[in-house]
C-alpha atoms as a PDB file:
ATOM      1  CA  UNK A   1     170.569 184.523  71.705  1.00  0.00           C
ATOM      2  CA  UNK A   2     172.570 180.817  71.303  1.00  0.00           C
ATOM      3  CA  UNK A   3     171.159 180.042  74.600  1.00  0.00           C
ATOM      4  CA  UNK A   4     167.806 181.190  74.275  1.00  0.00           C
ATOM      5  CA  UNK A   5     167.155 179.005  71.483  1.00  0.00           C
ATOM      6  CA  UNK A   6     168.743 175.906  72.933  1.00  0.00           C
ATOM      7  CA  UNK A   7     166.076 176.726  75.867  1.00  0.00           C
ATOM      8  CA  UNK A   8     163.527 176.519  73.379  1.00  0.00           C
ATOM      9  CA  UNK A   9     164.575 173.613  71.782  1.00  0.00           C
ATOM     10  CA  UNK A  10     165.381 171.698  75.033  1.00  0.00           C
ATOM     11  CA  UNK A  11     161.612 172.903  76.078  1.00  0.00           C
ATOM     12  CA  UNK A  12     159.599 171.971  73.171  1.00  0.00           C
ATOM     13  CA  UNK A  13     161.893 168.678  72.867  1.00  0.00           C
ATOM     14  CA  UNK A  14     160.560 167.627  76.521  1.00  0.00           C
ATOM     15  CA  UNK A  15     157.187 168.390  75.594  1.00  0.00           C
ATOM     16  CA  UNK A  16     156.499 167.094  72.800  1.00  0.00           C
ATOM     17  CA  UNK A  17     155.034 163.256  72.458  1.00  0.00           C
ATOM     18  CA  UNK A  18     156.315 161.042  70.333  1.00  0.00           C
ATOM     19  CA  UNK A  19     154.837 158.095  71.184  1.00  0.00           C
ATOM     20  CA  UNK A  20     151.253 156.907  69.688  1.00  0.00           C
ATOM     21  CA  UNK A  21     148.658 158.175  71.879  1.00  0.00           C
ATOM     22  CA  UNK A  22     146.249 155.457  73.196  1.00  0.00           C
ATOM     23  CA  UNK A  23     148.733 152.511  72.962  1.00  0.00           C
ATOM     24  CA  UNK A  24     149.489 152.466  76.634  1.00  0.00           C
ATOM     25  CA  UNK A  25     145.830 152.890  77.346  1.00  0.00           C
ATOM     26  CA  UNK A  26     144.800 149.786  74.420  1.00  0.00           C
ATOM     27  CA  UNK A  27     147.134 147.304  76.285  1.00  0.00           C
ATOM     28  CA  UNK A  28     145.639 148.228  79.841  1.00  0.00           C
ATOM     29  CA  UNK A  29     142.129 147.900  78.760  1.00  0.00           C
ATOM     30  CA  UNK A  30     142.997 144.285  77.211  1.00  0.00           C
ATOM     31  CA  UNK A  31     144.397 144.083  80.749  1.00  0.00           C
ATOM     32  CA  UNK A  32     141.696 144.884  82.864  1.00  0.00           C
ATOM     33  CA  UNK A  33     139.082 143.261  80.648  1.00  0.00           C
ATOM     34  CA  UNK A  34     140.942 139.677  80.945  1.00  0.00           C
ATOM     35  CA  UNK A  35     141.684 140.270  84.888  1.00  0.00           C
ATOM     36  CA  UNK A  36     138.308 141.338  85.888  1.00  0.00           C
ATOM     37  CA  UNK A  37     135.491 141.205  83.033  1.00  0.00           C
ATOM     38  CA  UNK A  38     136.361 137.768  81.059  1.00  0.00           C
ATOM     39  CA  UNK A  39     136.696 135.736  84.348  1.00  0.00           C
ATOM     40  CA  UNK A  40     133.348 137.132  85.579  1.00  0.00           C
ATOM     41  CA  UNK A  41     131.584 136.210  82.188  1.00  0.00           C
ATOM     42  CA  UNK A  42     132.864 132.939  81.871  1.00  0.00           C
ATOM     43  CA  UNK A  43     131.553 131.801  85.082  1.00  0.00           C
ATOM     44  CA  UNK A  44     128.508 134.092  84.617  1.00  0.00           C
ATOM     45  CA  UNK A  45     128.034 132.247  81.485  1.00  0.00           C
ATOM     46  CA  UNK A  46     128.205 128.597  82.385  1.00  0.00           C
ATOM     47  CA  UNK A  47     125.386 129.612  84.993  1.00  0.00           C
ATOM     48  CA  UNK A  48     123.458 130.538  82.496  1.00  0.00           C
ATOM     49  CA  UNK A  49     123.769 127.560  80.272  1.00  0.00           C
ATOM     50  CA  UNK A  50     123.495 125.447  83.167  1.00  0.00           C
ATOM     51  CA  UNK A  51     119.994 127.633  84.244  1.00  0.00           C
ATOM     52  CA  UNK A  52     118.401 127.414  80.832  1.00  0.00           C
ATOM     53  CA  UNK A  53     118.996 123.245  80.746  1.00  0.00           C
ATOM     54  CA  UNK A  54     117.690 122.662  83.663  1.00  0.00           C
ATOM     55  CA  UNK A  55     114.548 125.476  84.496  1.00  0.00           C
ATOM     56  CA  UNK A  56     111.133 124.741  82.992  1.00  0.00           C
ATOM     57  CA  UNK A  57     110.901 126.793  80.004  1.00  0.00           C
ATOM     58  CA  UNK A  58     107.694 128.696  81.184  1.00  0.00           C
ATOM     59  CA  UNK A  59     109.525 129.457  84.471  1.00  0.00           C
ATOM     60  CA  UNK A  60     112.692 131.050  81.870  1.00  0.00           C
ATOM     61  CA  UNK A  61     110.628 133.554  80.896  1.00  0.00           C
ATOM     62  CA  UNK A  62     109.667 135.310  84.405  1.00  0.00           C
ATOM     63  CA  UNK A  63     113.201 134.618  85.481  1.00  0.00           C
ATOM     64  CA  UNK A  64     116.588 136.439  85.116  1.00  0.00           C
ATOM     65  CA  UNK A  65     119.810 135.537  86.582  1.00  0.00           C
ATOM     66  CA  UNK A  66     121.220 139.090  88.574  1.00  0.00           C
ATOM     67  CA  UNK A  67     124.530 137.963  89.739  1.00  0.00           C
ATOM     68  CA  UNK A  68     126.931 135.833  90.969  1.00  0.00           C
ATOM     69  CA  UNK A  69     128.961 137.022  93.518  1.00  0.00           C
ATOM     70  CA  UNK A  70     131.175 134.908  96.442  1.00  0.00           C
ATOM     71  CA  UNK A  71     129.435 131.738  94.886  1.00  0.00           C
ATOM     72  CA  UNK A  72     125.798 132.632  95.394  1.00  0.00           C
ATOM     73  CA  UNK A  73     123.793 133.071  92.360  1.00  0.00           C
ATOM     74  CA  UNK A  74     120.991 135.910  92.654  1.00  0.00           C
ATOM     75  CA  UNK A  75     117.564 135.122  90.480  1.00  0.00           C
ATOM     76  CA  UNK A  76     114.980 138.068  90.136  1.00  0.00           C
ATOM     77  CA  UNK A  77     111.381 136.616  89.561  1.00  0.00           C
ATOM     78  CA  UNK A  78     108.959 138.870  88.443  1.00  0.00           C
ATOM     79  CA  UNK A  79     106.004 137.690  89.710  1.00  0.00           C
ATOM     80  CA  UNK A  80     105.153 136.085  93.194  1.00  0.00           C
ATOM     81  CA  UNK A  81     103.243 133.350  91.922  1.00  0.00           C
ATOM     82  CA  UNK A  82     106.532 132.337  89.462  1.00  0.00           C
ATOM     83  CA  UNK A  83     108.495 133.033  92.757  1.00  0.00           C
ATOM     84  CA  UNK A  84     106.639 130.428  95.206  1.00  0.00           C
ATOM     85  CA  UNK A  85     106.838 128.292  91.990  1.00  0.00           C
ATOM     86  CA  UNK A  86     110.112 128.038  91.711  1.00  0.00           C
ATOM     87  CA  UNK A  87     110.716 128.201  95.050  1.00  0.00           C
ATOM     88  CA  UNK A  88     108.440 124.831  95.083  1.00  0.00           C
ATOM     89  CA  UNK A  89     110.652 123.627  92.775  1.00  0.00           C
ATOM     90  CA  UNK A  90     114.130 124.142  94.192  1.00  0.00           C
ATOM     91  CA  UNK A  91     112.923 122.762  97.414  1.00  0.00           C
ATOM     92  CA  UNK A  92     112.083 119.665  95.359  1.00  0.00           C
ATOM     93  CA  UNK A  93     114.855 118.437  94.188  1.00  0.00           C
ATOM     94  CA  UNK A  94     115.852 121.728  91.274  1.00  0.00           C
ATOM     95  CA  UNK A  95     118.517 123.614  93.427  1.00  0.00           C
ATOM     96  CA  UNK A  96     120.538 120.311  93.783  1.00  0.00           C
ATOM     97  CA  UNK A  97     120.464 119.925  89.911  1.00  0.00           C
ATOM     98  CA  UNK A  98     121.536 123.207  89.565  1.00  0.00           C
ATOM     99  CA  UNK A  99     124.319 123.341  92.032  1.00  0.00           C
ATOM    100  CA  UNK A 100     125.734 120.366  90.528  1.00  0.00           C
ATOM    101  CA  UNK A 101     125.130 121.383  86.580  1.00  0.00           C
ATOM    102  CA  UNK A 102     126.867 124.981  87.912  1.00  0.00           C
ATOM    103  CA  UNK A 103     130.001 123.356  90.138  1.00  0.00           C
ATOM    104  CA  UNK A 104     132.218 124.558  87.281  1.00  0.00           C
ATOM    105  CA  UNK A 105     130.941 128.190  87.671  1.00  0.00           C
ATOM    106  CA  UNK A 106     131.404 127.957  91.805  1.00  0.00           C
ATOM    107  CA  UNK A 107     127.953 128.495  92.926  1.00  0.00           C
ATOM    108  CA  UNK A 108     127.008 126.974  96.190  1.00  0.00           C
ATOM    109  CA  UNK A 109     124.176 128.314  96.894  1.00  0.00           C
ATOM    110  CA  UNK A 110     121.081 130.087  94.524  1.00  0.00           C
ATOM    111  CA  UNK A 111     118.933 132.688  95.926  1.00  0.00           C
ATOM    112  CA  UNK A 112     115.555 134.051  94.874  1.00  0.00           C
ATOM    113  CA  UNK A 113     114.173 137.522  95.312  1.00  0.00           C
ATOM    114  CA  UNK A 114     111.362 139.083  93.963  1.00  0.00           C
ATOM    115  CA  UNK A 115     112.329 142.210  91.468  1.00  0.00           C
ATOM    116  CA  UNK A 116     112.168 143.181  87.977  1.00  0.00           C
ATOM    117  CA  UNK A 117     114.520 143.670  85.056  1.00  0.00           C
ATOM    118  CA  UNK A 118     112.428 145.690  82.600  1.00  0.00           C
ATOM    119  CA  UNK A 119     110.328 148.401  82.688  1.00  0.00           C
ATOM    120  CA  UNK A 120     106.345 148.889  82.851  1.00  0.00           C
ATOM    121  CA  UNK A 121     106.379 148.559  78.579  1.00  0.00           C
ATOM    122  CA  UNK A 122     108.801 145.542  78.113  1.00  0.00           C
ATOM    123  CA  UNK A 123     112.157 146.904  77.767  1.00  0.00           C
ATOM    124  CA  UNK A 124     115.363 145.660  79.812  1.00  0.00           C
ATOM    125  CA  UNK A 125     116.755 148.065  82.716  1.00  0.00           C
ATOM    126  CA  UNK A 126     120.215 146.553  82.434  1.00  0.00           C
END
């Protein structure tokens, strides 16, 4: 009977958890967000700023940045008139501007596709 119950106790001893739950898991997210998402963002982010300084305004609005990835920045242009526009423009002197404002965020090199990042009544499909 003695050893029966020390069986038990040694049993629900091993399985019970007396740590807090999630406090491994909080630490590891902090973690992975400051190795892999804050990096990304930062550099993401000084593109950005370094895009709406030196773009036309009315060129902004048809315009979203899609990535930056292995130092080349990805635009979407929504429309193929904006597209040969700004495509006018970076061969005129823009993409130097921009490569320069964006050394910080190590792009060397911008490209423009044609694609959209909203839907058919206005709202963003990221």
């Amino acid at each position: 009977m003695d050893r029966d119950l020390a069986e038990l106790r040694r049993l629900d001893a091993a399985k019970r958890n007396t740590r807090v739950e999630g406090e491994s898991l909080g630490m590891e997210a902090v973690q992975l967000f400051h190795q892999q998402v804050e990096k990304r963002h930062t550099k993401l982010g000084k593109a950005t700023e370094a895009w709406a300084r030196v773009v036309p305004e009315s060129l902004q609005e048809h315009a979203c940045i899609e990535s930056l990835v292995r130092g080349r920045l990805t635009v979407l242009v929504d429309t193929a008139p904006h597209l040969f526009q700004l495509r006018q423009l970076m061969l005129a002197g823009l993409e130097d501007q921009l490569l320069l404002a964006c050394r910080g965020a190590g792009v060397r090199k911008i490209s423009l596709k044609r694609g959209r990042w909203y839907d058919d009544a206005g709202n963003d499909c990221f």
